[in-house]
C-alpha atoms as a PDB file:
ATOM      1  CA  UNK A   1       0.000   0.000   0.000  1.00  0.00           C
ATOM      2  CA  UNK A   2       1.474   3.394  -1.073  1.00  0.00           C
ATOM      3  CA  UNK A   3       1.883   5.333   2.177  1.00  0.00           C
ATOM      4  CA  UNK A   4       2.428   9.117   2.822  1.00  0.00           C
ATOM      5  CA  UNK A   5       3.666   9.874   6.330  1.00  0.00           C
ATOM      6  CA  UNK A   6       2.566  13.934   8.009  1.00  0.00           C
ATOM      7  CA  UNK A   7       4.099  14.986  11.206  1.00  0.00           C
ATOM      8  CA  UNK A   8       1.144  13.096  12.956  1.00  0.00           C
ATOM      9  CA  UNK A   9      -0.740  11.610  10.334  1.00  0.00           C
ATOM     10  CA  UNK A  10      -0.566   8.527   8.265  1.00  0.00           C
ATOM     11  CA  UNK A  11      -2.699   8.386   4.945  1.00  0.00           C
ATOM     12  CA  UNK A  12      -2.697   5.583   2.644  1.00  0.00           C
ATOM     13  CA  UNK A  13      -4.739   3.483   0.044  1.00  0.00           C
ATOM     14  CA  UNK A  14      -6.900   0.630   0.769  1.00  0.00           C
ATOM     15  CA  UNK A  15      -7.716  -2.179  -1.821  1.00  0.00           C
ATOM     16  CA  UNK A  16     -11.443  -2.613  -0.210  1.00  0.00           C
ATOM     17  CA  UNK A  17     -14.904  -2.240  -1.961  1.00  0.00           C
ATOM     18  CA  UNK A  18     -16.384   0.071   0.620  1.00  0.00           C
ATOM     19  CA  UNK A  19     -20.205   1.393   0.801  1.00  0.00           C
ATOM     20  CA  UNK A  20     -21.705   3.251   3.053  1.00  0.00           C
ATOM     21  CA  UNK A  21     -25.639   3.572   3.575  1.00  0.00           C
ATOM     22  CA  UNK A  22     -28.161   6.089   4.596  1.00  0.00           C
ATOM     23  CA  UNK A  23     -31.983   5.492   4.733  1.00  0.00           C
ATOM     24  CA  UNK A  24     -31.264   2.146   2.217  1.00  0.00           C
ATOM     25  CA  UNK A  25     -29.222   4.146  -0.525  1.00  0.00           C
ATOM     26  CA  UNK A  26     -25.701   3.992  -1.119  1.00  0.00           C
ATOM     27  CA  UNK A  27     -24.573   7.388  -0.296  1.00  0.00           C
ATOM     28  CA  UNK A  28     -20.469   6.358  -1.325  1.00  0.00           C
ATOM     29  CA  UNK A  29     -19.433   3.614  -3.362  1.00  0.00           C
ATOM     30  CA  UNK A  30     -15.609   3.254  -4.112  1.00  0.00           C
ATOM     31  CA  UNK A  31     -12.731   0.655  -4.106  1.00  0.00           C
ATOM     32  CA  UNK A  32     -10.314   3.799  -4.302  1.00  0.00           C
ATOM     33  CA  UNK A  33     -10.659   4.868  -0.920  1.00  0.00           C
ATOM     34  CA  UNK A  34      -7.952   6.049   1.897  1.00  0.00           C
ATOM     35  CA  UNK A  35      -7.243   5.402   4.569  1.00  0.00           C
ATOM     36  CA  UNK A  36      -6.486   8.412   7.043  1.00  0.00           C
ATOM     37  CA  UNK A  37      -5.511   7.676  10.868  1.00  0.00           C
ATOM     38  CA  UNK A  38      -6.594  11.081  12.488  1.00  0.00           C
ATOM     39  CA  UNK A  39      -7.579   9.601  15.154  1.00  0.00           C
ATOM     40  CA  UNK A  40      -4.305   7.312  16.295  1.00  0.00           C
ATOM     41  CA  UNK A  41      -6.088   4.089  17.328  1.00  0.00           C
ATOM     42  CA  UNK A  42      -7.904   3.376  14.567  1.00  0.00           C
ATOM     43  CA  UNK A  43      -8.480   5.179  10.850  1.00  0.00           C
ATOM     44  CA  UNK A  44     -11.440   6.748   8.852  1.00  0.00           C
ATOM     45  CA  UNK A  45     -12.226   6.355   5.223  1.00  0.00           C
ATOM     46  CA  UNK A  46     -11.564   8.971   2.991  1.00  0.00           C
ATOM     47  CA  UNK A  47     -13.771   8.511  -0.735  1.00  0.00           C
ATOM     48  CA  UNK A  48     -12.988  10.205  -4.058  1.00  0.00           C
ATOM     49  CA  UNK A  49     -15.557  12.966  -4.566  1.00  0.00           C
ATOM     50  CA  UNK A  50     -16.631  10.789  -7.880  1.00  0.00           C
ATOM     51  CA  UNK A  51     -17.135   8.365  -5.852  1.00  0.00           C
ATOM     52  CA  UNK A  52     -19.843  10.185  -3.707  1.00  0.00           C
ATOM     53  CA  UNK A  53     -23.476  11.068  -4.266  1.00  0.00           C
ATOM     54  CA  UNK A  54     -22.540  14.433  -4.520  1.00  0.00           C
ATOM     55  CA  UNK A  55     -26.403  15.190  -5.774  1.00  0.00           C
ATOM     56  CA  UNK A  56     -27.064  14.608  -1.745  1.00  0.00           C
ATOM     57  CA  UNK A  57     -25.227  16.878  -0.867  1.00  0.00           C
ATOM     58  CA  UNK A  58     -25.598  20.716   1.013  1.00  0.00           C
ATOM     59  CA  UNK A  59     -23.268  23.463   2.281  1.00  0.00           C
ATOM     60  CA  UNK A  60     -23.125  22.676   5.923  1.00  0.00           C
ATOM     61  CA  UNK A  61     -22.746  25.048   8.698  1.00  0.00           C
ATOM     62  CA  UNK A  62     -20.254  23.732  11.230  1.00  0.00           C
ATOM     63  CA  UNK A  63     -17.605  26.418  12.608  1.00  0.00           C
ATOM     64  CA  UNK A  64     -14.927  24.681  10.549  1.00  0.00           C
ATOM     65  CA  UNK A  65     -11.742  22.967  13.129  1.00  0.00           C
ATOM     66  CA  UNK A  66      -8.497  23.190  11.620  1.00  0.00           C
ATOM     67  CA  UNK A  67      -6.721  19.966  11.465  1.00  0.00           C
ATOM     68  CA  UNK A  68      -2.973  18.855  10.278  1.00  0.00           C
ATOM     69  CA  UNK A  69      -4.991  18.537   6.765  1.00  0.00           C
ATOM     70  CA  UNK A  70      -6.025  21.917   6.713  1.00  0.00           C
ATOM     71  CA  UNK A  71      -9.754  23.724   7.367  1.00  0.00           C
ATOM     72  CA  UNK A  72     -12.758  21.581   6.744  1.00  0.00           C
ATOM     73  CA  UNK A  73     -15.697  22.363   4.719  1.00  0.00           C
ATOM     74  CA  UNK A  74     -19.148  20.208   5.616  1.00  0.00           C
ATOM     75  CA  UNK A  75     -21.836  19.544   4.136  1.00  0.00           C
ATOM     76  CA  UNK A  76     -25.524  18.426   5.091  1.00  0.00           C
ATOM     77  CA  UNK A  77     -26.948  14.910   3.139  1.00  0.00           C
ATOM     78  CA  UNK A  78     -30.351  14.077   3.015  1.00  0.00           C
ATOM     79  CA  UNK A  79     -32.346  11.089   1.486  1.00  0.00           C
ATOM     80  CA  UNK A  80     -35.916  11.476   1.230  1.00  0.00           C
ATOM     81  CA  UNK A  81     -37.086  12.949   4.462  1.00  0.00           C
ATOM     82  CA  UNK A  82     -33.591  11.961   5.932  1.00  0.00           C
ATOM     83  CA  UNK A  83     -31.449  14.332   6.385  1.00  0.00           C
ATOM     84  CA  UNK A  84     -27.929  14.206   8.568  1.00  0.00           C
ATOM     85  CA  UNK A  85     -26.340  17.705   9.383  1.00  0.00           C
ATOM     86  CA  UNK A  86     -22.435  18.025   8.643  1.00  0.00           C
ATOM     87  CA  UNK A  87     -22.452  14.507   8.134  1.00  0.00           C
ATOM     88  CA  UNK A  88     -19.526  14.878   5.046  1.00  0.00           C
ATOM     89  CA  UNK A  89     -16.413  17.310   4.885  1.00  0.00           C
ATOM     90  CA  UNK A  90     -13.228  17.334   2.986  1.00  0.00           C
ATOM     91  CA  UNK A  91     -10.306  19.657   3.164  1.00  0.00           C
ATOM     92  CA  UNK A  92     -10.289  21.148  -0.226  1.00  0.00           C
ATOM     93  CA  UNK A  93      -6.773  22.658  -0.441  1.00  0.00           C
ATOM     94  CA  UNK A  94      -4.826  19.897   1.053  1.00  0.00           C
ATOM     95  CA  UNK A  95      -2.364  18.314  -1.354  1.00  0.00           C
ATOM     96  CA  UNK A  96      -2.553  14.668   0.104  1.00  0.00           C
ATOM     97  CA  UNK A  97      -6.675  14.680   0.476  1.00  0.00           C
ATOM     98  CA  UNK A  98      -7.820  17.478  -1.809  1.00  0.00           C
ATOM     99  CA  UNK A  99     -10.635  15.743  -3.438  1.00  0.00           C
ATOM    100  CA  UNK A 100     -11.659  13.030  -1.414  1.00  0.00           C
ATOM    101  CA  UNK A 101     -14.579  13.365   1.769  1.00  0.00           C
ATOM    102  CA  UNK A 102     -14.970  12.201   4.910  1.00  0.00           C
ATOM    103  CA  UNK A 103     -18.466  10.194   6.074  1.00  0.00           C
ATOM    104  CA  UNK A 104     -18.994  10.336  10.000  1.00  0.00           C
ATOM    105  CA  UNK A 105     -19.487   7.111  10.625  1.00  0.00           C
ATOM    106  CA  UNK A 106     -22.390   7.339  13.510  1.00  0.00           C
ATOM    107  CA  UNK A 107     -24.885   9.475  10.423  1.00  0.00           C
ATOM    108  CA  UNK A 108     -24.784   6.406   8.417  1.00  0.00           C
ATOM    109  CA  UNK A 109     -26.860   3.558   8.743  1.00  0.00           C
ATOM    110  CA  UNK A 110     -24.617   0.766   7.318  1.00  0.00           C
ATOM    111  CA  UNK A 111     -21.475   0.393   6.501  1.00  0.00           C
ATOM    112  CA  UNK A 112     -19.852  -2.778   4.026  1.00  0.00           C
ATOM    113  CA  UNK A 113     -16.274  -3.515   3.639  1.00  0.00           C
ATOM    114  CA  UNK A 114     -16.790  -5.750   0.104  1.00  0.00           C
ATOM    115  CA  UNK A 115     -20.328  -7.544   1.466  1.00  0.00           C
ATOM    116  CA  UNK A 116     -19.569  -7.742   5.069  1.00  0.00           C
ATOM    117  CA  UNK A 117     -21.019  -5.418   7.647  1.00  0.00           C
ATOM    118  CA  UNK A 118     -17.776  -3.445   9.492  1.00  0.00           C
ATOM    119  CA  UNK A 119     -19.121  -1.816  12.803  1.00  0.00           C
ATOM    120  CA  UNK A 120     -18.066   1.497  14.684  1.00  0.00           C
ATOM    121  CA  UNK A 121     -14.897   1.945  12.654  1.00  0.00           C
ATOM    122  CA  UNK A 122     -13.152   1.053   9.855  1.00  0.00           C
ATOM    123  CA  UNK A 123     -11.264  -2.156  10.257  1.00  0.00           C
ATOM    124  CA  UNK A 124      -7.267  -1.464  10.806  1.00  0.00           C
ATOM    125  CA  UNK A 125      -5.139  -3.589   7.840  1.00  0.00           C
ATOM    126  CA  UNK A 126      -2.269  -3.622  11.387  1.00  0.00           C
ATOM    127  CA  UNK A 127      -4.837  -4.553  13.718  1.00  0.00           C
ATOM    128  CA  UNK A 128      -4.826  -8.492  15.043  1.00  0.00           C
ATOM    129  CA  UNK A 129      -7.410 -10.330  17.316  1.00  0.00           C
ATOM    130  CA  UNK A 130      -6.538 -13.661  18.405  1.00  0.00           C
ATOM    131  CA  UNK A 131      -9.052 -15.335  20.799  1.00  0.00           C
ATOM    132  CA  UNK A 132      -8.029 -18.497  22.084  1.00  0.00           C
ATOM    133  CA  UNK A 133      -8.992 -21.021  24.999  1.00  0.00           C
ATOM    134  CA  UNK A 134      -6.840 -20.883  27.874  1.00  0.00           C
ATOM    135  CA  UNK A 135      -6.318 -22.968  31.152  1.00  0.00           C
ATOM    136  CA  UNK A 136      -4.100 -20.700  32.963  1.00  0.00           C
ATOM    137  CA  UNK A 137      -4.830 -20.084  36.742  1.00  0.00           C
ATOM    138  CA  UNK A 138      -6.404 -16.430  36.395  1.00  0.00           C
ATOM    139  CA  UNK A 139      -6.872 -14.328  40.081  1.00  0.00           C
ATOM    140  CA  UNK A 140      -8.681 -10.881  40.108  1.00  0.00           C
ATOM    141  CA  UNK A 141      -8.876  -8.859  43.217  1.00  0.00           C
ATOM    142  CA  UNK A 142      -8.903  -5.050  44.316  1.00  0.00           C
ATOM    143  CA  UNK A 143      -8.505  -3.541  47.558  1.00  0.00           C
ATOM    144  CA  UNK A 144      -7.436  -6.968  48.688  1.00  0.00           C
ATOM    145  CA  UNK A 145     -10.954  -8.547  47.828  1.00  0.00           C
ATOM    146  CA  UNK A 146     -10.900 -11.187  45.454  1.00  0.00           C
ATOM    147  CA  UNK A 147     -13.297 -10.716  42.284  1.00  0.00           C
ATOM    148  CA  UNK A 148     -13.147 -13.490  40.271  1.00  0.00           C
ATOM    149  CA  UNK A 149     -10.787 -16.979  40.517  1.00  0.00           C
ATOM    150  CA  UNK A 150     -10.912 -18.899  37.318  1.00  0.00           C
ATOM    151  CA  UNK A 151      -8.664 -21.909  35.511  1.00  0.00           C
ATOM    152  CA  UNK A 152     -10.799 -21.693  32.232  1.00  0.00           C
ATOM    153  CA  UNK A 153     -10.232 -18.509  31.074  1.00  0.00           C
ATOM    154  CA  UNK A 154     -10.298 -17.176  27.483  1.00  0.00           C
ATOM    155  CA  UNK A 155      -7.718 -14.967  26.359  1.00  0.00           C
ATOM    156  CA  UNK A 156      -7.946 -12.165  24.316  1.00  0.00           C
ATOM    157  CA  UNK A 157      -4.414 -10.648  22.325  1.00  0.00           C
ATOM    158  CA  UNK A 158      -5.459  -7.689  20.695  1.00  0.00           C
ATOM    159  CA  UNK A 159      -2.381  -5.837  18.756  1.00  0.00           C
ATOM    160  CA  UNK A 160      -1.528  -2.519  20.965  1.00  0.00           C
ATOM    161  CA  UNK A 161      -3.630  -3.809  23.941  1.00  0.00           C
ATOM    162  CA  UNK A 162      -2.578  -5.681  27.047  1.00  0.00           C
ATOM    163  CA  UNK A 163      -3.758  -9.371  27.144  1.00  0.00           C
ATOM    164  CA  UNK A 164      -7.332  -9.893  28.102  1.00  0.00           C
ATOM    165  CA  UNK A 165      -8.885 -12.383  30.354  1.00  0.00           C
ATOM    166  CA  UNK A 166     -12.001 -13.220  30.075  1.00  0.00           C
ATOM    167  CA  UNK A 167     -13.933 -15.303  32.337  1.00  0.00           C
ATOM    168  CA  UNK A 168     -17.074 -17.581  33.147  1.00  0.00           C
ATOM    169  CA  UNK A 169     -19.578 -15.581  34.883  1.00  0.00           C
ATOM    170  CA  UNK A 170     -19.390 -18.632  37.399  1.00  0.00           C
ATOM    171  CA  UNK A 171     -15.945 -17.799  38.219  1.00  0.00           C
ATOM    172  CA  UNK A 172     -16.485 -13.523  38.780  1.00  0.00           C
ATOM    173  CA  UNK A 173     -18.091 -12.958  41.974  1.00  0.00           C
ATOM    174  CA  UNK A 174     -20.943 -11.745  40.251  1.00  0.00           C
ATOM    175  CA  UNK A 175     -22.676 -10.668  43.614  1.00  0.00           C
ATOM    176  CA  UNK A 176     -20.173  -7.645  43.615  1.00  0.00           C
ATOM    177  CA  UNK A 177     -21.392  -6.513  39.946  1.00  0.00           C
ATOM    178  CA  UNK A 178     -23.856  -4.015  39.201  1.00  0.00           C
ATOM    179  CA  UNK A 179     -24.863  -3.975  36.008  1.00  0.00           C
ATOM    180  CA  UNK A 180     -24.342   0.211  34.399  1.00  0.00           C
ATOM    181  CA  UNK A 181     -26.334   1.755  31.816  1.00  0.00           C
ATOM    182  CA  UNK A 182     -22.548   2.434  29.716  1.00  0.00           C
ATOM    183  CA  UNK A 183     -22.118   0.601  26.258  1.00  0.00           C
ATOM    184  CA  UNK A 184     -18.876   1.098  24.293  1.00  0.00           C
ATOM    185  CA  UNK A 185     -18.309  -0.511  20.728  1.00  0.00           C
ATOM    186  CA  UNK A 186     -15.914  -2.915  18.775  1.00  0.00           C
ATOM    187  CA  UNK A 187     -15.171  -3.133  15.691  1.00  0.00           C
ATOM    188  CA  UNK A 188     -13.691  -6.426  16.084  1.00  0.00           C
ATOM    189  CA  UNK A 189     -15.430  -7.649  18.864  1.00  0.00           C
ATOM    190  CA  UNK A 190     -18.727  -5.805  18.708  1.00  0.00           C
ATOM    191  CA  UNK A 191     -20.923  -3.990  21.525  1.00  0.00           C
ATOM    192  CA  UNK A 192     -20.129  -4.537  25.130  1.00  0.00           C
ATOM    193  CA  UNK A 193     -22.514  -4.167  28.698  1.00  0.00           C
ATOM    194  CA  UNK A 194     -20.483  -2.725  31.654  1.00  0.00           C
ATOM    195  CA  UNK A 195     -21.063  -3.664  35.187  1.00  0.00           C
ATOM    196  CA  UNK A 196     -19.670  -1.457  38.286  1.00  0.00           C
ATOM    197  CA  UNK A 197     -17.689  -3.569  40.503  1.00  0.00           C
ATOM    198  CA  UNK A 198     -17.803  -3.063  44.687  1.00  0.00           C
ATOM    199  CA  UNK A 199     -14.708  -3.649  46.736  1.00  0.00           C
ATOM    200  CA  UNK A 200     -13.295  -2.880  49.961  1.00  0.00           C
ATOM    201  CA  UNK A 201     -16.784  -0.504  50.672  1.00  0.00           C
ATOM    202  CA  UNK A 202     -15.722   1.321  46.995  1.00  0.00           C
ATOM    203  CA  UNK A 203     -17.963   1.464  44.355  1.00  0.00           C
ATOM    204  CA  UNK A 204     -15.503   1.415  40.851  1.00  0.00           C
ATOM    205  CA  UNK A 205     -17.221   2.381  37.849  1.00  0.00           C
ATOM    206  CA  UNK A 206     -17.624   0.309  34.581  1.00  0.00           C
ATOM    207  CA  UNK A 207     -14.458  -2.012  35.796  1.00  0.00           C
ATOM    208  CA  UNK A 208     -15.820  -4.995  34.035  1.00  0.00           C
ATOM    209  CA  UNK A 209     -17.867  -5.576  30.640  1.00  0.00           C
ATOM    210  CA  UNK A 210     -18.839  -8.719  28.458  1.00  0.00           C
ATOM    211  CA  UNK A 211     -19.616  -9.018  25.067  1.00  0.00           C
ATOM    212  CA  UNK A 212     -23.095 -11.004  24.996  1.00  0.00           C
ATOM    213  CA  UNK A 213     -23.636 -11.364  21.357  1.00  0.00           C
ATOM    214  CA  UNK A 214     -20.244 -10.585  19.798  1.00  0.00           C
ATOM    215  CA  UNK A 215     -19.374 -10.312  16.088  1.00  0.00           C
ATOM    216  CA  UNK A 216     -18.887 -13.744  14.820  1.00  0.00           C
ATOM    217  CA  UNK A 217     -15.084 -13.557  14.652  1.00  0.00           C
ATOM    218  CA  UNK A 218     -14.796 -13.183  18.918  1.00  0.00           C
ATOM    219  CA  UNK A 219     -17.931 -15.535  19.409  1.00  0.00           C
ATOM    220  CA  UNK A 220     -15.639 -17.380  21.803  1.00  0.00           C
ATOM    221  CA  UNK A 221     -16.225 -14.378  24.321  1.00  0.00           C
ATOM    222  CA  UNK A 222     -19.643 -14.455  24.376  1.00  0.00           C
ATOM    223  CA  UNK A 223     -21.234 -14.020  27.783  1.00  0.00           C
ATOM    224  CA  UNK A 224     -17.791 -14.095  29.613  1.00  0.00           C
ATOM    225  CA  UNK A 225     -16.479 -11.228  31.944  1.00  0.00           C
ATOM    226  CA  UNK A 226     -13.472  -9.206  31.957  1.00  0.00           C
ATOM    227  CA  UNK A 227     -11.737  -6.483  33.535  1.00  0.00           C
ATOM    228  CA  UNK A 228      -9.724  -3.711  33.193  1.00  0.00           C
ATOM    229  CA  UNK A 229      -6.174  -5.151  34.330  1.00  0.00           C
ATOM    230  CA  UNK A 230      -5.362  -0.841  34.433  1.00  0.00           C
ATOM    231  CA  UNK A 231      -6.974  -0.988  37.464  1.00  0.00           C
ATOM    232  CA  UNK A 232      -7.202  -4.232  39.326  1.00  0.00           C
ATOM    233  CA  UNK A 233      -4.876  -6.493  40.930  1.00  0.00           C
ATOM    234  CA  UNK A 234      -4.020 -10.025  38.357  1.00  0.00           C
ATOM    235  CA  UNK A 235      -2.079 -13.066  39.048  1.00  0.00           C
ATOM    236  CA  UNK A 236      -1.922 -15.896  36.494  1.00  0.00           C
ATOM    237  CA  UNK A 237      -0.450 -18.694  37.733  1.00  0.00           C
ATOM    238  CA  UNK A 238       0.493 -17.264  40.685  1.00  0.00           C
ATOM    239  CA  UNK A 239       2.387 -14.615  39.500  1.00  0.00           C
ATOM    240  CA  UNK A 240       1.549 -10.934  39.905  1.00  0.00           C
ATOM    241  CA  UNK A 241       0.899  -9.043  36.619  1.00  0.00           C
ATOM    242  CA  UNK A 242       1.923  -5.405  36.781  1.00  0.00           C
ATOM    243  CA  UNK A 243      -0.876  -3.188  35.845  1.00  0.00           C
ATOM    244  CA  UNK A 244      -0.429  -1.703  31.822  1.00  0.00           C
ATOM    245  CA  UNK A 245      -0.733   1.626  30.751  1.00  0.00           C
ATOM    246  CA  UNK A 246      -2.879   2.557  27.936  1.00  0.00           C
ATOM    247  CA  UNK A 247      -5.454   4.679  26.751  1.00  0.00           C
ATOM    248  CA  UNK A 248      -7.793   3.013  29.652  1.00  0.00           C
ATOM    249  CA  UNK A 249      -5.710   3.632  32.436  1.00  0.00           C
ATOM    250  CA  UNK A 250      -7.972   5.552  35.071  1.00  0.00           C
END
């Protein structure tokens, strides 16, 4: 893949057929698209304006933000009755992405990468998931109270995240859980449910989550519970696990 490297932002091609949908029309068709990581965990698609619906569009009227790309100009799209306010942009006098416009994600209603369904984001070509079946001797606790004791646990390696463990509900003290109203999303895993977890007297907020119908590729996580090793205590196999530091870290 040609790449072309800014001071903090990496832009290059992808081979993919990708559509994107709003009220059952295709809205942007295009196997030419880029790929733009403006947001460093994960990149957005950037379509050739002949690629677009352009008939859709509308001048928008968001303040425009300038980026490393330059100032923005939006527009509005509607479809029938439809309509989704500064939905597109595109930075017209940038010399890497003149030409080419932005969807937000969210204002669409479907998104295909060739004829699967891609959720939240576009899917990262240096992203990995491997979920595999463990029988390591997994111990949770905080404040000195032990949350969950398992030897079946499933473990999740997820390129540029710590390891995961995920366990059987039967193995979480589940009595500690309270189930939370907060739902984040995966684009490899899918849509999560978040439970607050009490310890010590402490009520922590959204510590633990599960994935009860995951996207087929992570089905072996379905139902099980993990936490946020940031910011609980983990042994496996007796060992103590120092606590990462990433974007979750509280």
């Amino acid at each position: 893949m040609p790449v072309t490297t800014l001071p903090t932002l990496r832009v290059e091609e992808s081979k993919k057929r990708v559509r994107a949908y709003l009220q059952g029309q295709v809205v942007a068709d295009s196997t030419r698209c880029r790929l733009v990581w403006e947001i460093p965990h994960y990149p957005a698609y950037y379509f050739p304006e002949a690629d677009v619906r352009c008939e859709l569009l509308s001048p928008g009227d968001q303040a425009p933000k300038p980026s490393p790309l330059g100032t923005p100009r939006h527009f509005h799209v509607a479809v029938g009755e439809r309509r989704a306010p500064n939905a597109i942009w595109d930075y017209p006098d940038s010399p890497i992405l003149g030409g080419y416009l932005r969807l937000k994600w969210d204002a669409m209603d479907c998104w295909l990468e060739e004829e699967d369904e891609v959720f939240v984001h576009p899917h990262d070509p240096y992203k990995r998931i491997d979920v595999l079946q463990g029988s390591r001797h997994v111990e949770v606790s905080l404040e000195g109270e032990k949350l969950a004791d398992s030897r079946r646990p499933t473990l999740v390696f997820e390129t540029g995240l710590p390891t995961r463990y995920y366990l059987p509900k039967s193995d979480v003290r589940m009595e500690l859980l309270t189930p939370t109203d907060h739902r984040s999303g995966c684009a490899y895993k899918g849509f999560a449910r978040y439970w607050s977890v009490r310890a010590a007297g402490t009520v922590h907020a959204n510590l633990a989550w599960s994935y009860p119908t995951p996207l087929p590729e992570a089905s072996k996580i379905a139902g099980l519970v993990a936490f946020f090793d940031e910011a609980v205590d983990v042994r496996v196999d007796g060992v103590p696990q120092l606590r990462p530091m990433t974007e979750f870290t509280r």
